[in-house]
C-alpha atoms as a PDB file:
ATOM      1  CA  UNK A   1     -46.355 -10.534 -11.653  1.00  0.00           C
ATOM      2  CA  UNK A   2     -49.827  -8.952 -11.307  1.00  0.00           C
ATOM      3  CA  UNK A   3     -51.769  -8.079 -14.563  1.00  0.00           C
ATOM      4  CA  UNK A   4     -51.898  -4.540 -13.882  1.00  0.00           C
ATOM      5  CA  UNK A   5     -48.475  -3.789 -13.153  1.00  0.00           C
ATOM      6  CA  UNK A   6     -47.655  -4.318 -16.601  1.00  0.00           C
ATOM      7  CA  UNK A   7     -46.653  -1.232 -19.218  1.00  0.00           C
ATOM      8  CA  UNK A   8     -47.350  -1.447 -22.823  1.00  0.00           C
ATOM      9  CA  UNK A   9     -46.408   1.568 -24.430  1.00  0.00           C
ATOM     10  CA  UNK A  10     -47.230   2.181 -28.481  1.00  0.00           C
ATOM     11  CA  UNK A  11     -45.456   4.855 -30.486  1.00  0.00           C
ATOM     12  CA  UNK A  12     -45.877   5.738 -34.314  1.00  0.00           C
ATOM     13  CA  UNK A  13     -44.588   8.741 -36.064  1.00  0.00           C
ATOM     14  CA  UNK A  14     -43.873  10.106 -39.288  1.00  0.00           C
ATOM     15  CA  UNK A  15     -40.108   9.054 -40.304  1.00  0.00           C
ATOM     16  CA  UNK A  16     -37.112  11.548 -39.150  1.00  0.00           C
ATOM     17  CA  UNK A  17     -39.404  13.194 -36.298  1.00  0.00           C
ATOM     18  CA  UNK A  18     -37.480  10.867 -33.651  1.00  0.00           C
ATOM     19  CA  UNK A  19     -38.716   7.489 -33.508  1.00  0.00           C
ATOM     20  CA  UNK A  20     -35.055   5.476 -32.966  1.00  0.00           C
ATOM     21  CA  UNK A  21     -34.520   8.727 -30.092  1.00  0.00           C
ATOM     22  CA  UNK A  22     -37.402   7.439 -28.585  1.00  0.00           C
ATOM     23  CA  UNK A  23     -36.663   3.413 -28.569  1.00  0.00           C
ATOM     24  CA  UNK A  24     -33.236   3.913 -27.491  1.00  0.00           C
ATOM     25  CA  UNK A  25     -34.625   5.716 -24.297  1.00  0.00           C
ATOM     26  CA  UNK A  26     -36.863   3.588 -23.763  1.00  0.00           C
ATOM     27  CA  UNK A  27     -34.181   0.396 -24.225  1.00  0.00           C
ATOM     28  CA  UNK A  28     -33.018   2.680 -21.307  1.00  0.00           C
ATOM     29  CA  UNK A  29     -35.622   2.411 -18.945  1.00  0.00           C
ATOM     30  CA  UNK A  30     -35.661  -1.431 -19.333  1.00  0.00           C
ATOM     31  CA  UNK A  31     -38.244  -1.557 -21.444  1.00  0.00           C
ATOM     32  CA  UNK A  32     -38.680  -4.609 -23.967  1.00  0.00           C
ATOM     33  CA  UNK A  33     -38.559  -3.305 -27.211  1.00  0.00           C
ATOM     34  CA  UNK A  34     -40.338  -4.427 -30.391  1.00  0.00           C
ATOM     35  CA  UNK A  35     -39.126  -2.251 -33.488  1.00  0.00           C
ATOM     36  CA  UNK A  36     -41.643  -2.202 -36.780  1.00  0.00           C
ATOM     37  CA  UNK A  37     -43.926  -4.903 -35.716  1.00  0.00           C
ATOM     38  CA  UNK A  38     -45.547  -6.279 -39.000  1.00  0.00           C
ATOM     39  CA  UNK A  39     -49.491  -6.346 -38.888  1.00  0.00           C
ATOM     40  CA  UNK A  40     -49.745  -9.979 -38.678  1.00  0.00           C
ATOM     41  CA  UNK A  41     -48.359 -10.184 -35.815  1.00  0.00           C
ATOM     42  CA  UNK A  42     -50.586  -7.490 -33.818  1.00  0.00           C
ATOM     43  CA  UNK A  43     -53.802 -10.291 -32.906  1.00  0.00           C
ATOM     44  CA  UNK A  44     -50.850 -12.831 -31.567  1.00  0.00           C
ATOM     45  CA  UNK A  45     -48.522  -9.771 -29.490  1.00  0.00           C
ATOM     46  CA  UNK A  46     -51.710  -8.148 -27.687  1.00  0.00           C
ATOM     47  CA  UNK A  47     -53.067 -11.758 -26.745  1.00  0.00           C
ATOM     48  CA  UNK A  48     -49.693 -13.336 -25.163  1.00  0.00           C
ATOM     49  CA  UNK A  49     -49.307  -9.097 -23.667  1.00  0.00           C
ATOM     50  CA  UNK A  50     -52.337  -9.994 -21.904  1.00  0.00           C
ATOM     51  CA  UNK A  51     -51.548 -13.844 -20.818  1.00  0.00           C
ATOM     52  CA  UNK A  52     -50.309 -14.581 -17.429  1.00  0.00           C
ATOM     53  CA  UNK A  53     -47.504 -16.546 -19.550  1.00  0.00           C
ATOM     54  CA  UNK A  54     -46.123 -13.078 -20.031  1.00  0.00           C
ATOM     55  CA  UNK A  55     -43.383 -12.085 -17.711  1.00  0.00           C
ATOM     56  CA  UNK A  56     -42.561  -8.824 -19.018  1.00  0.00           C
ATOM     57  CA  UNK A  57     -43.536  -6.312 -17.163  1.00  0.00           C
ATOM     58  CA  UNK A  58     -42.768  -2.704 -19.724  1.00  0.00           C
ATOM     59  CA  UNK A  59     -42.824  -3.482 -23.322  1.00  0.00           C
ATOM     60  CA  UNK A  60     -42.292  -0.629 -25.777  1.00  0.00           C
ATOM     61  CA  UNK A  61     -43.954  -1.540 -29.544  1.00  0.00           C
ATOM     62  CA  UNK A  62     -43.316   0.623 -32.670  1.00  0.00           C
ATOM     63  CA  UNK A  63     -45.052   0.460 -35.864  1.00  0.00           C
ATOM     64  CA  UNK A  64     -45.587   2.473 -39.026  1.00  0.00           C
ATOM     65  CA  UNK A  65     -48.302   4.591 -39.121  1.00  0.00           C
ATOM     66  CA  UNK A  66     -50.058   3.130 -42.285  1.00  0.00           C
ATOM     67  CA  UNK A  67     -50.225   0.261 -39.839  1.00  0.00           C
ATOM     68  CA  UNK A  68     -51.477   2.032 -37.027  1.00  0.00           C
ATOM     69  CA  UNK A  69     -55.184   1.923 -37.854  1.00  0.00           C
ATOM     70  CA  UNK A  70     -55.133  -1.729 -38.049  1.00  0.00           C
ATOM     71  CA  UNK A  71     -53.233  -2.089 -34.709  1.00  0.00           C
ATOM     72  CA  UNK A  72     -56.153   0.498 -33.406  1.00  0.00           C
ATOM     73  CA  UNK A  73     -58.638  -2.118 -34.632  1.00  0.00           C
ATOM     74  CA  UNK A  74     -56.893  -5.013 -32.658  1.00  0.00           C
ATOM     75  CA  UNK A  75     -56.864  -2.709 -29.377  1.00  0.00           C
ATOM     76  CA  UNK A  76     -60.738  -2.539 -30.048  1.00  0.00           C
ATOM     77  CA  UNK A  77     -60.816  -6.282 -28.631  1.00  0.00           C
ATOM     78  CA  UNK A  78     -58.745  -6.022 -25.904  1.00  0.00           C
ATOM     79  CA  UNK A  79     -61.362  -3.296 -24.101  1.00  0.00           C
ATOM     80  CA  UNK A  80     -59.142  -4.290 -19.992  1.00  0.00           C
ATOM     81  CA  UNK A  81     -55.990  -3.654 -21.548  1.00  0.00           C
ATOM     82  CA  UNK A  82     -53.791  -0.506 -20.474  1.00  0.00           C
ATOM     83  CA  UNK A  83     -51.624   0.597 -23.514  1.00  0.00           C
ATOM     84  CA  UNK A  84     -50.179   4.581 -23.847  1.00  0.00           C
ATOM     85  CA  UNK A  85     -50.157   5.261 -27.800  1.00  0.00           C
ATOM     86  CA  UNK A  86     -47.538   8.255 -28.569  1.00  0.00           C
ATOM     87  CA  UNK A  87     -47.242  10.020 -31.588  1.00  0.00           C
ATOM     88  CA  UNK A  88     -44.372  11.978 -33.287  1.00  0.00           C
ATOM     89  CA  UNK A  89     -44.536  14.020 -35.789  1.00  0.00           C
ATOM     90  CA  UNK A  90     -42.474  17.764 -37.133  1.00  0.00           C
ATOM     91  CA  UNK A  91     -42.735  20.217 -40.114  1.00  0.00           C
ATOM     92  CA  UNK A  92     -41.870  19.031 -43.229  1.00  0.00           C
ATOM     93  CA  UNK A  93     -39.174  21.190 -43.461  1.00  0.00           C
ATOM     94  CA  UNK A  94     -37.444  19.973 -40.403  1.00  0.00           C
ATOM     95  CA  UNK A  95     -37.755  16.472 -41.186  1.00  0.00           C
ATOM     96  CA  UNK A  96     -36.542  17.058 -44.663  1.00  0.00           C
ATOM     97  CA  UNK A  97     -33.343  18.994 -43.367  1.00  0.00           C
ATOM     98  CA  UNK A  98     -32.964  16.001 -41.138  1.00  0.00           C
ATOM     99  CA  UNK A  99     -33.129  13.430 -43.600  1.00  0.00           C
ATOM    100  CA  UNK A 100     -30.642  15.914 -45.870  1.00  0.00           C
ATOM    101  CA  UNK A 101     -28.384  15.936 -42.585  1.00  0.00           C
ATOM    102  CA  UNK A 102     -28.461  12.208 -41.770  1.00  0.00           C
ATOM    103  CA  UNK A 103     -28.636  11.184 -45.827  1.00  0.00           C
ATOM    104  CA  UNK A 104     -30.865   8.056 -44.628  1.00  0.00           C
ATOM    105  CA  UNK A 105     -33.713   7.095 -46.647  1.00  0.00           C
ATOM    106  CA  UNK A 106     -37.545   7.272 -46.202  1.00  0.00           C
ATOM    107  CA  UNK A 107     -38.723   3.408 -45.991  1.00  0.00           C
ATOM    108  CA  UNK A 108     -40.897   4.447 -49.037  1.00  0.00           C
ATOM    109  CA  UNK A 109     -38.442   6.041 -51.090  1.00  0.00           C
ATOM    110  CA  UNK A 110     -36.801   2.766 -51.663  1.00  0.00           C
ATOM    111  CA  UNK A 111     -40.377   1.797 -53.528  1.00  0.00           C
ATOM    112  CA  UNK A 112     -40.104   4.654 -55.944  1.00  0.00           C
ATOM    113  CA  UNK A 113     -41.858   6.963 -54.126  1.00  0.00           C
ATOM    114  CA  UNK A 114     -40.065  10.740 -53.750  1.00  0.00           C
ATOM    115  CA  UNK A 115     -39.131  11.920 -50.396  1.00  0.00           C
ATOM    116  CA  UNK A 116     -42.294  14.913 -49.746  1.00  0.00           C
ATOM    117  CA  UNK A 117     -44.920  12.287 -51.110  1.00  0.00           C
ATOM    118  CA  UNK A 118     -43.676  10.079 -48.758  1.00  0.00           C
ATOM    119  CA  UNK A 119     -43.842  12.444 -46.479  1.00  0.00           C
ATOM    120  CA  UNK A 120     -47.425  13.677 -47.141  1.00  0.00           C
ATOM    121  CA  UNK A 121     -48.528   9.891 -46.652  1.00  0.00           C
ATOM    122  CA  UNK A 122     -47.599  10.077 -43.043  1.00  0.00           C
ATOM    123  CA  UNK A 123     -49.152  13.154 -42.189  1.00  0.00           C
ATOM    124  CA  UNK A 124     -52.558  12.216 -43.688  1.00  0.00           C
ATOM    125  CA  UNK A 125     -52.377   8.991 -41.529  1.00  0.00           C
ATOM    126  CA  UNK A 126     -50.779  11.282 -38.582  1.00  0.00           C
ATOM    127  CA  UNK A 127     -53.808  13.641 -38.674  1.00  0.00           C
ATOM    128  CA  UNK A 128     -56.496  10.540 -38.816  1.00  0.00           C
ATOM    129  CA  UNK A 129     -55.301   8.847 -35.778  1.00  0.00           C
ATOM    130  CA  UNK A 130     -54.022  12.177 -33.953  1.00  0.00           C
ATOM    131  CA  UNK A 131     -57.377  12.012 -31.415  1.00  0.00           C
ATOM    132  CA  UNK A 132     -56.299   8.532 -30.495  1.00  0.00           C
ATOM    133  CA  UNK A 133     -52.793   9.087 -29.215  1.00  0.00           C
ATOM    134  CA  UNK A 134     -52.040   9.016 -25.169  1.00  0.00           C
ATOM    135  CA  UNK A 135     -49.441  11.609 -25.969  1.00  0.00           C
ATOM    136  CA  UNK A 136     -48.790  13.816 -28.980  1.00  0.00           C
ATOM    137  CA  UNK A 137     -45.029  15.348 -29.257  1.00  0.00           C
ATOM    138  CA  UNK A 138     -44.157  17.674 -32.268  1.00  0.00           C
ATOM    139  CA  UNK A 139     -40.606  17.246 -31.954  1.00  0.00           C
ATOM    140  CA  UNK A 140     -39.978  20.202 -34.598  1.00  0.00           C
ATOM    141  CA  UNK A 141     -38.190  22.286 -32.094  1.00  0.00           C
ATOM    142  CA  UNK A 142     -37.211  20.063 -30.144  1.00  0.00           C
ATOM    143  CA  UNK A 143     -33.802  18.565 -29.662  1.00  0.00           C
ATOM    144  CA  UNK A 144     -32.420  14.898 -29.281  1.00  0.00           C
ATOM    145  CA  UNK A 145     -31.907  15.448 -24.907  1.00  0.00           C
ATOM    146  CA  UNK A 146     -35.325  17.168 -24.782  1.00  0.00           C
ATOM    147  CA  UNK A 147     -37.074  14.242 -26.252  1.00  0.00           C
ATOM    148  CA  UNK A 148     -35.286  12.039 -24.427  1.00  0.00           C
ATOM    149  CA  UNK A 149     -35.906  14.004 -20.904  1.00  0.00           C
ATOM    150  CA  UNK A 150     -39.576  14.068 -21.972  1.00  0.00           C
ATOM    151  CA  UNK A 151     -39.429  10.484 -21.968  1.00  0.00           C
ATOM    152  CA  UNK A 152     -37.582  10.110 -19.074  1.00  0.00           C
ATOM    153  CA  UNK A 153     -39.962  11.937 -17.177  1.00  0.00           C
ATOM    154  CA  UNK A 154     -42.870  10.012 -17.854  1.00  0.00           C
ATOM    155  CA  UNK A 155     -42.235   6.692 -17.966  1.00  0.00           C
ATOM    156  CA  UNK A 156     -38.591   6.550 -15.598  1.00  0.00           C
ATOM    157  CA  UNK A 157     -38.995   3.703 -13.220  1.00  0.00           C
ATOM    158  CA  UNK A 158     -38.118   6.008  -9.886  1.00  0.00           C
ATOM    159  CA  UNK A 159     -37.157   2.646  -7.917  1.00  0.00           C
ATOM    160  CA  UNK A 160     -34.397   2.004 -10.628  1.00  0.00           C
ATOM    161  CA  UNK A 161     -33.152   4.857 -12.446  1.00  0.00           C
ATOM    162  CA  UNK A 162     -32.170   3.946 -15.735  1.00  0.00           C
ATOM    163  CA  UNK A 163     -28.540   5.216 -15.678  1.00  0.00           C
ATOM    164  CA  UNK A 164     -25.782   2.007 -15.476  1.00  0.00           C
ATOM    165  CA  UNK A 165     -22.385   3.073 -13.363  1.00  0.00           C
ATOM    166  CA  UNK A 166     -19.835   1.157 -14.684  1.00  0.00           C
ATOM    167  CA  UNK A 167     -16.781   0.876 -12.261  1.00  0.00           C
ATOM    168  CA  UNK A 168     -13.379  -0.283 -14.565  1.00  0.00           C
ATOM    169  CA  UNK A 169      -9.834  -1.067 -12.305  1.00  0.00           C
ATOM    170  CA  UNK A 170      -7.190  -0.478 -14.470  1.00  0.00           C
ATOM    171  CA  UNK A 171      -3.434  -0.599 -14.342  1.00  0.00           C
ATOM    172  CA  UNK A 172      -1.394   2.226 -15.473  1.00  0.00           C
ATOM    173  CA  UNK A 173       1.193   0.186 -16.809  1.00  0.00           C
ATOM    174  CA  UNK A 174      -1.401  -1.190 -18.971  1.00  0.00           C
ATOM    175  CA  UNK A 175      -2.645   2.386 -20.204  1.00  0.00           C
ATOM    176  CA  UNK A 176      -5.643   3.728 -19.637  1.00  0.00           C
ATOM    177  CA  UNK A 177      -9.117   3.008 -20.665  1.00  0.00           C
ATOM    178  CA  UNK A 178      -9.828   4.815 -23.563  1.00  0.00           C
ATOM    179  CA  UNK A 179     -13.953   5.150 -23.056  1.00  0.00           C
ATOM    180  CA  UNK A 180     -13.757   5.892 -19.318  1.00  0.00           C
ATOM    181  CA  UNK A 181     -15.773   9.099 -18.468  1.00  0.00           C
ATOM    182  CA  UNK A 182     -13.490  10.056 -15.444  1.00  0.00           C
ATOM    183  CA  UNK A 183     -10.338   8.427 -13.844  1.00  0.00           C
ATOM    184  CA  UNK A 184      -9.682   7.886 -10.354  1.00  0.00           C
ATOM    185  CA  UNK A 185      -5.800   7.654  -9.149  1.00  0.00           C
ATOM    186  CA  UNK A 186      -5.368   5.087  -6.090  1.00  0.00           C
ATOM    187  CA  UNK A 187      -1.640   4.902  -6.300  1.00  0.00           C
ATOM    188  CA  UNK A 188      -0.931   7.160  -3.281  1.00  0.00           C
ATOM    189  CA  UNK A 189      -2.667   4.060  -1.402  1.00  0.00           C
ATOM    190  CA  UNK A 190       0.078   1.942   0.117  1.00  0.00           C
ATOM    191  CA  UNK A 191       0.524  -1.056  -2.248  1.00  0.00           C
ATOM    192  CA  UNK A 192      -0.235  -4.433  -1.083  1.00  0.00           C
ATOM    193  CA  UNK A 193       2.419  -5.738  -4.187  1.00  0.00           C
ATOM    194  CA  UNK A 194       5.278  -4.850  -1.461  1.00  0.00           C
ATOM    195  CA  UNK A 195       3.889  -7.566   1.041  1.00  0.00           C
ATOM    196  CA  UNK A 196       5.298 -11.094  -0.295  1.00  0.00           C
ATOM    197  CA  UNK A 197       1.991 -12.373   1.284  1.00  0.00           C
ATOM    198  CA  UNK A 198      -0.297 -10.682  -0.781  1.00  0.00           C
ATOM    199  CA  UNK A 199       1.871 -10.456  -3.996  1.00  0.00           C
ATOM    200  CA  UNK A 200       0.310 -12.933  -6.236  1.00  0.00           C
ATOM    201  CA  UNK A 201      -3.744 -12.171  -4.352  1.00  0.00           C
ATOM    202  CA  UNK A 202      -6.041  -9.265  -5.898  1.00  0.00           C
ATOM    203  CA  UNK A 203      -7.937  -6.942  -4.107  1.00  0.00           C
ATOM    204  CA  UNK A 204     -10.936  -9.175  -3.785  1.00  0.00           C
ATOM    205  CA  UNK A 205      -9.468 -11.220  -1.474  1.00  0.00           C
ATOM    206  CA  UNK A 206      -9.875 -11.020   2.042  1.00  0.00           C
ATOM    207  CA  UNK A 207      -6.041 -10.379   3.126  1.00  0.00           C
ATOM    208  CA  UNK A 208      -5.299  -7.617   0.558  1.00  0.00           C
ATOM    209  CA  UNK A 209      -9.396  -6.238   1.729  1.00  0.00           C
ATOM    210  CA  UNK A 210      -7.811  -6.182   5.349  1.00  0.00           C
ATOM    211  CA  UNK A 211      -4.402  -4.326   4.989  1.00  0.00           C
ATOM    212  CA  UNK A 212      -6.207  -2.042   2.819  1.00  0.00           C
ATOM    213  CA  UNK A 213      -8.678  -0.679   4.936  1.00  0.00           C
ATOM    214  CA  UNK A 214      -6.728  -0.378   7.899  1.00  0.00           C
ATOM    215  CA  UNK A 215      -4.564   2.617   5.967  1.00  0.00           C
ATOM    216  CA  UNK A 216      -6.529   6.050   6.585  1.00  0.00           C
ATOM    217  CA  UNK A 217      -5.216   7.027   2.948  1.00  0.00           C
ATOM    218  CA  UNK A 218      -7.700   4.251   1.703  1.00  0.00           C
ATOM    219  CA  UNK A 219     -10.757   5.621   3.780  1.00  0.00           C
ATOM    220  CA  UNK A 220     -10.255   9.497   3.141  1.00  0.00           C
ATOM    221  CA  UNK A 221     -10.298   8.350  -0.518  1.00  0.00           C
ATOM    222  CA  UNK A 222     -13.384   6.807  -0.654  1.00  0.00           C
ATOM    223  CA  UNK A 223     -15.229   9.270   0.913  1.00  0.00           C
ATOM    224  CA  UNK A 224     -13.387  11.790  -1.883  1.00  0.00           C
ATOM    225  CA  UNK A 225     -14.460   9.679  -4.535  1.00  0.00           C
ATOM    226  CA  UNK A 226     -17.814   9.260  -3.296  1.00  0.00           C
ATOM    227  CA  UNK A 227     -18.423  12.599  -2.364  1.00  0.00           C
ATOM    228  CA  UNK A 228     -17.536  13.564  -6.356  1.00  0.00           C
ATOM    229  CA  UNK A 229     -19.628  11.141  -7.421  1.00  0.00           C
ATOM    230  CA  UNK A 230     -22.636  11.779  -5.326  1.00  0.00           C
ATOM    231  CA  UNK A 231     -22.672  15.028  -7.383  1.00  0.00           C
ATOM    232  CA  UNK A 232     -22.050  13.886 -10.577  1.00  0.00           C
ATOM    233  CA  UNK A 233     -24.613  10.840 -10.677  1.00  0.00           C
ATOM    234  CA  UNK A 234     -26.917  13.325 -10.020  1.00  0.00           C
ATOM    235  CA  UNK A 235     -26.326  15.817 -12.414  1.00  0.00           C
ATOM    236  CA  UNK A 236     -26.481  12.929 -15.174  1.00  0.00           C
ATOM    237  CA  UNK A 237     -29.721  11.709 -13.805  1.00  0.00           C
ATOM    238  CA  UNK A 238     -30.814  15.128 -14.630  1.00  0.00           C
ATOM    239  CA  UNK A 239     -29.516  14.991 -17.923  1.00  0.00           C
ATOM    240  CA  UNK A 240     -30.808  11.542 -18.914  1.00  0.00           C
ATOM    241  CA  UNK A 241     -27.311  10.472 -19.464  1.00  0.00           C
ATOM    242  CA  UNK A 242     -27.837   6.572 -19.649  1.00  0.00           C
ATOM    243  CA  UNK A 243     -24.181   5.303 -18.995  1.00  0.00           C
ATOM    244  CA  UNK A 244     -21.382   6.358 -16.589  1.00  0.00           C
ATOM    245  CA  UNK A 245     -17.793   5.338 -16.954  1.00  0.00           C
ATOM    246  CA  UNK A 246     -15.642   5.471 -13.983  1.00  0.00           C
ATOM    247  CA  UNK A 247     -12.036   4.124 -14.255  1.00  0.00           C
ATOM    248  CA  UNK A 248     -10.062   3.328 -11.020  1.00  0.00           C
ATOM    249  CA  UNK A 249      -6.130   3.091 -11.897  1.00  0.00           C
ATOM    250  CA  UNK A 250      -3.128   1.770  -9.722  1.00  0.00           C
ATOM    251  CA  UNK A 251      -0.057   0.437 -11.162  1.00  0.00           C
ATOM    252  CA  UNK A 252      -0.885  -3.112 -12.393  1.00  0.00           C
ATOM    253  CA  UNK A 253      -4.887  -3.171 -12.211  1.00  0.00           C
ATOM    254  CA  UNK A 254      -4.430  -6.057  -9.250  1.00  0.00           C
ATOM    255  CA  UNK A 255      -4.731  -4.964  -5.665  1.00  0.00           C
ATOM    256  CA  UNK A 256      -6.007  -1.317  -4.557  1.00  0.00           C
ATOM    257  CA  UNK A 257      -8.249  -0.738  -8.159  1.00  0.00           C
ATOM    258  CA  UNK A 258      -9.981  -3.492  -8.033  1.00  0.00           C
ATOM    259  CA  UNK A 259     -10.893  -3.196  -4.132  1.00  0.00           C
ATOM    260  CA  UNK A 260     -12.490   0.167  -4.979  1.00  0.00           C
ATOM    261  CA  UNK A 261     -13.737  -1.147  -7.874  1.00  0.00           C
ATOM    262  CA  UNK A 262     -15.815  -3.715  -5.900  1.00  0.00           C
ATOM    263  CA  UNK A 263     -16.173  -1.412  -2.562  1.00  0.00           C
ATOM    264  CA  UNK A 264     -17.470   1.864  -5.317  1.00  0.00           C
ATOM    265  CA  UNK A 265     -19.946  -0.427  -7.296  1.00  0.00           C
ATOM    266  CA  UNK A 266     -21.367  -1.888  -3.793  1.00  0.00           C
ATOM    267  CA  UNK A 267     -21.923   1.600  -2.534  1.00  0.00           C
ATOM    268  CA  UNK A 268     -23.760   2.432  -5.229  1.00  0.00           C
ATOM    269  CA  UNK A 269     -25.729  -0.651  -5.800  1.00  0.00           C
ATOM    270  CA  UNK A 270     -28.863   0.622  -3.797  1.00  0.00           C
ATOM    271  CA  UNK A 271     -28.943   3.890  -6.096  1.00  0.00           C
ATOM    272  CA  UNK A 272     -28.242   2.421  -9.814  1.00  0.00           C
ATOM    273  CA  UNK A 273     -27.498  -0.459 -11.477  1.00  0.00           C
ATOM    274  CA  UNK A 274     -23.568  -0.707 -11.415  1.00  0.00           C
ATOM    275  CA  UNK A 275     -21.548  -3.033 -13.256  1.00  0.00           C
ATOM    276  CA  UNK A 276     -17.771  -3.923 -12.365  1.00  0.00           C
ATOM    277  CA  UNK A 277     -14.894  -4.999 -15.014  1.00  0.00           C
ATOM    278  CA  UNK A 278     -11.343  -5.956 -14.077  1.00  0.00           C
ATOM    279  CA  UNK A 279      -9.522  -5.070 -17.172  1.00  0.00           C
ATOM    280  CA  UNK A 280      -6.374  -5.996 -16.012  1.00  0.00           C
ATOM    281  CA  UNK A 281      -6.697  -8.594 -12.867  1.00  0.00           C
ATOM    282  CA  UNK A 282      -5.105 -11.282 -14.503  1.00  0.00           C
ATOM    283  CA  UNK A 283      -2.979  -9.638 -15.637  1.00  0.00           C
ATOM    284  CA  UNK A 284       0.605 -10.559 -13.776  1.00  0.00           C
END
């Protein structure tokens, strides 16, 4: 992996203007992540970022901002290396209704200190280092998706979206998953269950693969299914939704489910990552 196609990205803000928002998108686009990274540490993280012994290629790095000018001072000798610094910040007033809303408490509070002095800390250290930030969001009026399409935006990986399909055969008998986002019916396909030979196979065998795909019923569905989908992976792609839940059902989870299962998450492959589960396979 070449030097240069490396990311490291750098975010500090003042507490309650979005920070965890921002590390859980960026968990999304594959980055590493590094949460709070003590001081000590910066000299030995920027010198192994740097090293060919490094094989990640997008790191994301938080830290407090009292700890930002040091980590500013470590960048200083490390002139070659490509970093984006982002920095959060809202009105006091927001963050304080959010920290009423969420009833967490400021990492400084639990040292004595009261919630607006804590506060007013941040936003003297915010204003120092302001000028050195990449990319400055005030995220007072700005929502959780907004942020997180911001994000998206900037540093989405266009050769691998970040959104995971996750394909789940099912059988009804066995009720239905409970998390799934949609829910395909495939028990108008004819059932290979009725064919003593193919009884006791699944639907990733070859046999069962080969009487299925002979029926029309099992071709006009996929192109149904796909055809939804097309649309809908797209509109979540829009929406930075990060996770997509599609449940294929048949009667016992064994033959027709788990082909589309496999034949669905294949399709897609190309697109988005896809991941396929077999709740109910083994299940005899």
């Amino acid at each position: 992996m070449k030097k240069e196609d490396k990311k490291l990205v750098i975010l500090s803000s003042v507490s309650g203007a979005g920070k965890t928002t921002a590390m859980f998108a960026f968990e999304e686009m594959h980055f590493a992540i590094i949460g709070n990274l003590p001081p000590y540490l910066f000299d030995t993280f920027l010198r192994n970022h740097g090293s060919d012994k490094n094989k990640a290629s997008k790191i994301f790095v938080s830290i407090h901002l009292s700890d930002l000018g040091a980590m500013l001072e470590e960048l200083k000798k490390h002139p070659n290396l490509s970093y984006d610094l982002i920095l959060l910040t809202a009105s006091k007033q927001e963050i304080l209704n959010r920290y009423k809303f969420t009833r967490h408490a400021h990492p400084l509070q639990v040292k004595g200190i009261e919630l607006e002095d804590a506060l007013d800390k941040e936003y003297k250290y915010y204003d120092k280092y302001k000028s050195k930030a990449t990319i400055r969001l005030d995220t007072t009026d700005i929502d959780v998706a907004n942020l997180r399409k911001t994000l998206f935006k900037r540093y989405r990986d266009e050769e691998k979206a970040p959104v995971i399909l996750t394909f789940v055969s099912f059988g009804y008998k066995h009720g239905i998953p409970r998390d799934a986002d949609m829910i395909f019916d495939v028990r108008s396909i004819p059932n290979p269950y009725y064919d003593e030979k193919l009884r006791n196979l699944t639907g990733e065998d070859e046999e069962v693969i080969e009487f299925l795909i002979k029926h029309k019923e099992t071709v006009e569905y996929q192109k149904l299914i796909c055809d939804f989908l097309d649309k809908y992976i797209n509109d979540s792609l829009k929406e930075n939704r990060a996770l997509i839940n599609v449940a294929i059902g048949c009667t016992g989870g064994q033959h027709r489910s788990v082909y589309f299962a496999n034949y669905l998450a294949n399709h897609y492959a190309s697109k988005v990552q896809t991941l396929v589960i077999h709740r109910d396979k083994k299940k005899r």
